[in-house]
Protein backbone atom coordinates (compact mmCIF):
# COMPACT_ATOMS: atom_id res chain seq x y z
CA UNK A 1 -37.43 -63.71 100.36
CA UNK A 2 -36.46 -64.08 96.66
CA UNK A 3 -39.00 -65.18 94.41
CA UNK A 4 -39.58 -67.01 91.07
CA UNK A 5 -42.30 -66.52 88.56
CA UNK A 6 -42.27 -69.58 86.00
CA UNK A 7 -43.61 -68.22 82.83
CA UNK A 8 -43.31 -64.92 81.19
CA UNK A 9 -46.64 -64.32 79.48
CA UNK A 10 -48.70 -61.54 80.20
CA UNK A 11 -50.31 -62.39 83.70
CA UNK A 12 -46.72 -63.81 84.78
CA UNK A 13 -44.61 -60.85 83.65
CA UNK A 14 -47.17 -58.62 85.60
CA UNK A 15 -46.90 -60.29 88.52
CA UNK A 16 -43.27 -60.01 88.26
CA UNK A 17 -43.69 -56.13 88.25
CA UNK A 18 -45.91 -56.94 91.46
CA UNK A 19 -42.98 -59.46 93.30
CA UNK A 20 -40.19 -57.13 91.87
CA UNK A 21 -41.37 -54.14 94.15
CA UNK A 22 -40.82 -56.10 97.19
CA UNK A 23 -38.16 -57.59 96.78
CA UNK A 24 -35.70 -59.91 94.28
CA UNK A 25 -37.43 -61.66 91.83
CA UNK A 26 -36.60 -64.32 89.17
CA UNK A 27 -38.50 -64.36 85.88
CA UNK A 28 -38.51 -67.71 83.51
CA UNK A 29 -39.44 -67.53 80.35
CA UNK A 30 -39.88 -70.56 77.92
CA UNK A 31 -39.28 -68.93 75.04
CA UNK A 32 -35.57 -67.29 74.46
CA UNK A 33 -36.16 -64.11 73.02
CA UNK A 34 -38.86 -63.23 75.70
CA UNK A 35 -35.91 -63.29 78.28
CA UNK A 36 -33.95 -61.39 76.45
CA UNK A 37 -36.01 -58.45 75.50
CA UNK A 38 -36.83 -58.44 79.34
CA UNK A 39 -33.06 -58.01 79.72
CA UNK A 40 -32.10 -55.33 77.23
CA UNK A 41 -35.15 -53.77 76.43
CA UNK A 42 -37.08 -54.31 80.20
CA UNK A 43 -39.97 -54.95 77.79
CA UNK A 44 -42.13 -58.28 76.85
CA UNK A 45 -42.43 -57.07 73.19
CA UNK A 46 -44.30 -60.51 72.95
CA UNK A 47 -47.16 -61.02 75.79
CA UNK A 48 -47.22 -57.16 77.55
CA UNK A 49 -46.00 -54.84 74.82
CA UNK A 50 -46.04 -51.28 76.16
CA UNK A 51 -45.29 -51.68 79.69
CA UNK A 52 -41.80 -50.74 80.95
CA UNK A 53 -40.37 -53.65 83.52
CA UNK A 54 -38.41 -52.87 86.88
CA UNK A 55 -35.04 -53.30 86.87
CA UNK A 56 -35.58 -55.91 89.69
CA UNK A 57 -36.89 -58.45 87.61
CA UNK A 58 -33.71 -61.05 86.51
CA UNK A 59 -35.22 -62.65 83.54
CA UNK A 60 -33.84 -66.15 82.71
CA UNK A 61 -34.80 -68.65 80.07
CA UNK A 62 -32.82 -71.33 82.61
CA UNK A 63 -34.88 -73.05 85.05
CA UNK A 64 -31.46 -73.80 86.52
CA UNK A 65 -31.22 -70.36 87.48
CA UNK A 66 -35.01 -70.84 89.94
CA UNK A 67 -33.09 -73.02 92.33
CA UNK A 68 -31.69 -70.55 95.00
CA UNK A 69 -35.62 -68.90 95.09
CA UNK A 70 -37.68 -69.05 98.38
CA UNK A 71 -41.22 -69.60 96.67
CA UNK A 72 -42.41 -69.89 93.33
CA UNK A 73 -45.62 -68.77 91.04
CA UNK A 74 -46.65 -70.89 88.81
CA UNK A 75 -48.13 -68.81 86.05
CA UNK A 76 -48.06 -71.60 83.03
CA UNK A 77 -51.07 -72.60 81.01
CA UNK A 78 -53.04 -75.13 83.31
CA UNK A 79 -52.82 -77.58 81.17
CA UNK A 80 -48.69 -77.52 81.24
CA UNK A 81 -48.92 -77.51 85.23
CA UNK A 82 -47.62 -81.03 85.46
CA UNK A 83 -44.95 -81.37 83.26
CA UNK A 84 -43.51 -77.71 84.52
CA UNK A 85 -43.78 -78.77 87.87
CA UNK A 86 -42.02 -81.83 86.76
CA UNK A 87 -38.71 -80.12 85.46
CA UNK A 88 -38.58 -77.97 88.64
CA UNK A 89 -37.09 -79.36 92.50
CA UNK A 90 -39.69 -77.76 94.01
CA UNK A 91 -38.67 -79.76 97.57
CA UNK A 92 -40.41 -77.83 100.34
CA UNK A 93 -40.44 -74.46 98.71
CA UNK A 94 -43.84 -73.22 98.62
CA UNK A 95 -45.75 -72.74 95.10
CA UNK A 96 -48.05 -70.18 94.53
CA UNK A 97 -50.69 -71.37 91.83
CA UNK A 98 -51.79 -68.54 89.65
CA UNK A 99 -53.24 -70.68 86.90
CA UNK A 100 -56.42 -71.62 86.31
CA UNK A 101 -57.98 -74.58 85.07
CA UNK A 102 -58.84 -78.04 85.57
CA UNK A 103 -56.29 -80.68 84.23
CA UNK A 104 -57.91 -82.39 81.19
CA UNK A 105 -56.64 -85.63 81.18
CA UNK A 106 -56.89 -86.42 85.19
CA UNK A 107 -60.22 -83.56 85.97
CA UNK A 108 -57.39 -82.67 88.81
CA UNK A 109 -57.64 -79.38 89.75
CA UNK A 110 -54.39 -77.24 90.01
CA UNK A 111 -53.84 -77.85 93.90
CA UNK A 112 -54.25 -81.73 93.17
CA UNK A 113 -51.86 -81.40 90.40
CA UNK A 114 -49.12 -79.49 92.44
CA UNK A 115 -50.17 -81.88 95.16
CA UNK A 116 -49.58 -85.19 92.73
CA UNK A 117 -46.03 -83.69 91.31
CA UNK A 118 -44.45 -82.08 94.37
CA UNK A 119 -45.89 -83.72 97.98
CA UNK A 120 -43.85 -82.08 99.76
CA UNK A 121 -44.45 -78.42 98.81
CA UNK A 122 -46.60 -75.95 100.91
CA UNK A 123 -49.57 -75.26 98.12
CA UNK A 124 -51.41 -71.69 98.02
CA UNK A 125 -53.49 -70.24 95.13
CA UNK A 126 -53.31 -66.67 93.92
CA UNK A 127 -56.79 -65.42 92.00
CA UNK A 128 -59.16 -63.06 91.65
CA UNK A 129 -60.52 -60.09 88.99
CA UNK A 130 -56.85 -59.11 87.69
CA UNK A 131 -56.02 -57.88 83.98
CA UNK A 132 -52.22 -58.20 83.45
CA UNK A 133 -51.81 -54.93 81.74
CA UNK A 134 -53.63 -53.19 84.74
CA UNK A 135 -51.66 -55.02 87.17
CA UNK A 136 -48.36 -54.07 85.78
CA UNK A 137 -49.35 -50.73 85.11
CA UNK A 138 -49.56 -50.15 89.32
CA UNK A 139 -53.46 -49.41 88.52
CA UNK A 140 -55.63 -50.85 92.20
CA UNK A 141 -56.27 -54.54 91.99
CA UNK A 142 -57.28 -56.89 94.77
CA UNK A 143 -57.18 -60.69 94.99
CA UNK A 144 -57.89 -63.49 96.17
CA UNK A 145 -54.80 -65.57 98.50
CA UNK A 146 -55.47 -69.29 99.79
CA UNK A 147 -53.24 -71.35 101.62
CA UNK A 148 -53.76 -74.11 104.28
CA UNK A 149 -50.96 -72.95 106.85
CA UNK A 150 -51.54 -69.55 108.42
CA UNK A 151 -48.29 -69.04 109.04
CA UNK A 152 -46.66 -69.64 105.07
CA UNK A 153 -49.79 -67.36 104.11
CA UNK A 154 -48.77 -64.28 106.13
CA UNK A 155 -45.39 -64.26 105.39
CA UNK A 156 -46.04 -65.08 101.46
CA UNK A 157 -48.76 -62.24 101.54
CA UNK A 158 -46.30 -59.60 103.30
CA UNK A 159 -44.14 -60.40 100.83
CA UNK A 160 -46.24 -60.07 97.66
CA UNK A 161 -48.42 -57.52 99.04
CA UNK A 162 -48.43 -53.57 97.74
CA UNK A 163 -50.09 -50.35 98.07
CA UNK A 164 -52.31 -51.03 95.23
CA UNK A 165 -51.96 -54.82 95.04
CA UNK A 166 -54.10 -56.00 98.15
CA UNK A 167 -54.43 -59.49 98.46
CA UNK A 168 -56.80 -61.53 100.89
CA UNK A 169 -56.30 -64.20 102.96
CA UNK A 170 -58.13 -67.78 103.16
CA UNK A 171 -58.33 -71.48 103.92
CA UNK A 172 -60.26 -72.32 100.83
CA UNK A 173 -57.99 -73.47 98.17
CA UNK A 174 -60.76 -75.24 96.40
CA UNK A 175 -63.04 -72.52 96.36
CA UNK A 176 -60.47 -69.79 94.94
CA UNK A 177 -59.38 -71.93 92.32
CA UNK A 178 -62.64 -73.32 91.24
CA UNK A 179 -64.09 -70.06 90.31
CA UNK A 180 -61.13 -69.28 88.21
CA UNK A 181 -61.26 -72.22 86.07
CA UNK A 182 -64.91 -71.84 85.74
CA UNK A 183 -64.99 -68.34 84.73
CA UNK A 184 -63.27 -69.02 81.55
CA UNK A 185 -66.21 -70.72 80.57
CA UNK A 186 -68.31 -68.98 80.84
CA UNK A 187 -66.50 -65.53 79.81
CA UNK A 188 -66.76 -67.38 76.30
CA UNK A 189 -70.54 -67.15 76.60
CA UNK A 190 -70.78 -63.57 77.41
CA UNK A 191 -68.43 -63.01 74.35
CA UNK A 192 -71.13 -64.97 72.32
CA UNK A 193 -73.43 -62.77 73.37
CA UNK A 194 -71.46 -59.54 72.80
CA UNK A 195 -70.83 -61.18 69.53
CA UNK A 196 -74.63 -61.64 68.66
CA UNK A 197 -75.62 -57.84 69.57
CA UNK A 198 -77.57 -59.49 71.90
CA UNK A 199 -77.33 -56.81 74.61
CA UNK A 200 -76.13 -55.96 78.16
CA UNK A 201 -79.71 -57.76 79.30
CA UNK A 202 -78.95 -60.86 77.76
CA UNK A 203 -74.84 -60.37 79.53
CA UNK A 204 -76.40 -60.05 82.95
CA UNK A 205 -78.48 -62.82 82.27
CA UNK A 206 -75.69 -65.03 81.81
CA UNK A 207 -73.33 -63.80 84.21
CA UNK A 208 -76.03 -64.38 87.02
CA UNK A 209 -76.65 -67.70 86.13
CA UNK A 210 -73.42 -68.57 85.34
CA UNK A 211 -72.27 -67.49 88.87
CA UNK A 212 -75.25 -69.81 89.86
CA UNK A 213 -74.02 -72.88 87.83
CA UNK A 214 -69.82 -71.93 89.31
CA UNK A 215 -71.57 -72.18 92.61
CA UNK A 216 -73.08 -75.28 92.76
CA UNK A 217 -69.71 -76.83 91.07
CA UNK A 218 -67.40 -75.56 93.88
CA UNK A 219 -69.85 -76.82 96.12
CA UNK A 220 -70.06 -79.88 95.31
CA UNK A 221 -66.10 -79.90 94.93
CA UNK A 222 -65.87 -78.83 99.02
CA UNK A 223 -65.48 -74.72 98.43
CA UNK A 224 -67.35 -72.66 100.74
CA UNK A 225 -70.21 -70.11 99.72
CA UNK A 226 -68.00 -66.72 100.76
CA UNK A 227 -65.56 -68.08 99.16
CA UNK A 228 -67.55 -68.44 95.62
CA UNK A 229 -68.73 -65.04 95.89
CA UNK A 230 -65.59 -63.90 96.81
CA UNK A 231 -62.91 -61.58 94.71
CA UNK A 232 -61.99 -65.22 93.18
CA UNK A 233 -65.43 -66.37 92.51
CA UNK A 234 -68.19 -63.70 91.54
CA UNK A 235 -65.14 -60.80 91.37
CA UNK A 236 -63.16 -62.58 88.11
CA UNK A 237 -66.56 -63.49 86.75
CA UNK A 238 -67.50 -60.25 86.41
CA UNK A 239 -64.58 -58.62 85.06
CA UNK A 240 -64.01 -61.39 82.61
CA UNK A 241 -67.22 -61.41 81.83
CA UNK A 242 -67.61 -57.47 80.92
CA UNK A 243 -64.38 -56.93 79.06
CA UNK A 244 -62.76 -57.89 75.44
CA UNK A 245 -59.62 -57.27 77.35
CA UNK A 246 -60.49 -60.82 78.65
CA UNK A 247 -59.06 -63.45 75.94
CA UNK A 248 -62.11 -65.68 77.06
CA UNK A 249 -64.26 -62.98 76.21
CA UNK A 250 -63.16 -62.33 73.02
CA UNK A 251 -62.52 -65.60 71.89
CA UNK A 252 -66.86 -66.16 72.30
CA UNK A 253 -67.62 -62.89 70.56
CA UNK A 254 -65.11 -64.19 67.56
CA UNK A 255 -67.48 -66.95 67.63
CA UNK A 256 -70.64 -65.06 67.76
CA UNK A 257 -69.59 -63.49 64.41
CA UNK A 258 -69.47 -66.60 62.73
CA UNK A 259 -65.95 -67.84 62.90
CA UNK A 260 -64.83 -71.11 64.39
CA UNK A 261 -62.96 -72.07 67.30
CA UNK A 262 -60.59 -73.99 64.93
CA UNK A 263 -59.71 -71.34 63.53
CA UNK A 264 -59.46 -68.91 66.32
CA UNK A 265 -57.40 -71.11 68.23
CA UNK A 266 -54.80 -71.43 65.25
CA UNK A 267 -54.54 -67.50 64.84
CA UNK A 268 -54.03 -66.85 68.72
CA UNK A 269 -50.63 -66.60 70.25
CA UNK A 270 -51.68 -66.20 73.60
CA UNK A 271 -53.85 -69.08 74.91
CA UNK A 272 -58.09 -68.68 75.63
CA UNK A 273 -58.19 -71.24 78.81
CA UNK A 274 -61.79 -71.43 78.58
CA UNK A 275 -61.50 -73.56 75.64
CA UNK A 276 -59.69 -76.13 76.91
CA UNK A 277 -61.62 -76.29 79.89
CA UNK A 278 -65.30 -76.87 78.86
CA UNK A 279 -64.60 -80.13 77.86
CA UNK A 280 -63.21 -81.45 81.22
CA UNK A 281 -65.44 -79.37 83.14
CA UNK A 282 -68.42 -80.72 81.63
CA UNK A 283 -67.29 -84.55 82.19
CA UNK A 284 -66.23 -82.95 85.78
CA UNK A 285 -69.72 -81.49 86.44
CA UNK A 286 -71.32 -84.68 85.13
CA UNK A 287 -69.46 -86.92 87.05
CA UNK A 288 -70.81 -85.36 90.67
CA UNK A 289 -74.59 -85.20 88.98
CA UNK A 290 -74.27 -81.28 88.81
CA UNK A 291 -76.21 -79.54 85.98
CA UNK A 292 -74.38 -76.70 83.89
CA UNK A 293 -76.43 -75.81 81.11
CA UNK A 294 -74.31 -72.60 80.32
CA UNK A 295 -70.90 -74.30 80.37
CA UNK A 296 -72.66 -77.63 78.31
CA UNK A 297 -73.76 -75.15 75.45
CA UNK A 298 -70.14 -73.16 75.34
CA UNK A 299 -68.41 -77.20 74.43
CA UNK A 300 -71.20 -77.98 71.97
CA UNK A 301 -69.98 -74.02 70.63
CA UNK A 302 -66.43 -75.09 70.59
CA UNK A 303 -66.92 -78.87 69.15
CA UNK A 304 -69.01 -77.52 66.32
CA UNK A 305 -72.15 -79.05 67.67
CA UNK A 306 -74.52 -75.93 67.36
CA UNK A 307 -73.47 -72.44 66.13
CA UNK A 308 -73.86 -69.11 67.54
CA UNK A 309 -77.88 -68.86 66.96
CA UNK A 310 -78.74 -72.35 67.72
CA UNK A 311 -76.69 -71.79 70.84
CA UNK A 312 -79.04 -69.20 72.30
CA UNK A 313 -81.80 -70.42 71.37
CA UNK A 314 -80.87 -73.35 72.98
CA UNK A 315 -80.49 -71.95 76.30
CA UNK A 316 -83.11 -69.62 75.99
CA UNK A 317 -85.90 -72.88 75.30
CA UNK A 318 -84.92 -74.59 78.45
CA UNK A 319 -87.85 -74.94 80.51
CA UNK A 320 -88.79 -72.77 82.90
CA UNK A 321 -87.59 -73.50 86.35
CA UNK A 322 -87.64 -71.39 90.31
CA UNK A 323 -84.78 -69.54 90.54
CA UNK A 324 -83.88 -70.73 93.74
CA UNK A 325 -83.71 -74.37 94.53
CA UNK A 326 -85.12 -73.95 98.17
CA UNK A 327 -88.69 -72.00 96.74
CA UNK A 328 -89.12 -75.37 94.75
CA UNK A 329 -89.23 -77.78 97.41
């Protein structure tokens, strides 16, 4: 089975390295010179500088050259999705989502986008707790692998599937892709945190009641419990949550030292998803009546409502509540 990985940033190029050990393995890039360090140097001097590339990934800056692949990831910024999927004939191929985010203009998540664009195409979603550099590196990571048909999942798993890349299998799209969009978000308040001093207290804090708040969001969007606190789910909050590796991350302890997001989002070359999707989210969560206080502070953060301080003490004077719903009633 030859694959196709459309886009060549970080997370893309390592899962190249990933497809490449199985098997042939297309790589797009959008930008040019990307492609063509991949060819002569096996390098991407631009998103994963450092990390030597097999000579089984055929890099191409074409998207031409994807037709004659058996499957295709999808590894472009969620909110590009569309119009990617767009200049592709995806037919029946199957596409393997590996982006995350919720579409900003429609509040479509990535299955209903892929769904929208290509009818036709068998839809999984690849996610879970995985740093590119890691990944490429051979270092252990396991994921998270949805897909509706039992029978396209197993044979796109085999496929994908190495010693230290372990993916497993379920039926809940919605759930695996709902707790990577989410995490984002809140990965920008544990950098605000981080930013602030504030302690690994204040981190846990946040990560346990974010997971709470990503819960009740994929429930109410039809994902299962396991799935939420699943390698997809609880798994990429935590590592997102615990590392400046994570762009998210970073981004919110940038902002917890006092700079904007304006101007954080001008400097960056790679692209802090989290940011563009706290707005939607929050109209998302609003619009099915559920309550998101972490995720509602992080877009007030990022809109200049409140700064670092105010944003804290914000969340820290909401009134005091059961931590479980069910000891309440």
């Amino acid at each position: 089975m030859k694959l196709g990985v459309v886009g060549a940033g970080a997370w893309g190029t390592a899962l190249a390295q990933i497809c490449a050990a199985g098997g042939p393995t297309r790589l797009w890039a959008r930008e040019e010179q990307v492609a063509a360090d991949i060819s002569s140097l096996r390098e991407n001097r631009t998103f994963l500088p450092g990390i030597a590339l097999s000579d089984a990934i055929a890099p191409t800056s074409r998207m031409a050259d994807l037709d004659d692949c058996d499957a295709l990831l999808l590894v472009c910024p969620a909110q590009h999705l569309r119009a990617t999927l767009s200049s592709l004939d995806a037919g029946q191929r199957p596409l393997i989502l590996c982006c995350k985010g919720i579409e900003a203009d429609t509040e479509m998540l990535m299955t209903e986008v892929a769904a929208d664009v290509s009818p036709a195409a068998p839809i999984a979603v690849l996610s879970g707790p995985t740093f590119a550099a890691e990944v490429a590196s051979g270092l252990p990571t396991a994921i998270t692998f949805a897909c509706a048909d039992t029978d396209t999942a197993a044979a796109l798993v085999k496929r994908i599937a190495q010693p230290r890349f372990r993916p497993y299998m379920t039926d809940d799209l919605i759930g695996a892709e709902v707790g990577g969009a989410v995490k984002n978000v809140l990965a920008i308040a544990c950098g605000v945190a981080t930013g602030l001093d504030l302690g690994q207290n204040a981190r846990a804090a946040l990560i346990s009641r974010g997971f709470a708040e990503m819960t009740r969001f994929g429930l109410a969007k039809g994902a299962r419990a396991e799935t939420m606190g699943g390698l997809s789910g609880l798994g990429d909050l935590v590592l997102t949550c615990s590392s400046e590796a994570s762009r998210n991350m970073s981004f919110g302890k940038a902002l917890g030292e006092g700079r904007s997001a304006a101007a954080l989002m001008a400097d960056r070359v790679t692209v802090a998803e989290g940011v563009h999707t706290a707005p939607v989210l929050a109209r998302a969560a609003r619009s099915i009546g559920v309550e998101m206080p972490i995720a509602d502070t992080v877009l007030a953060l990022i809109e200049g409502q409140l700064d670092a301080h105010s944003a804290i003490s914000a969340l820290l004077s909401r009134p005091l509540r059961t931590e479980l719903p069910m000891l309440a009633e």
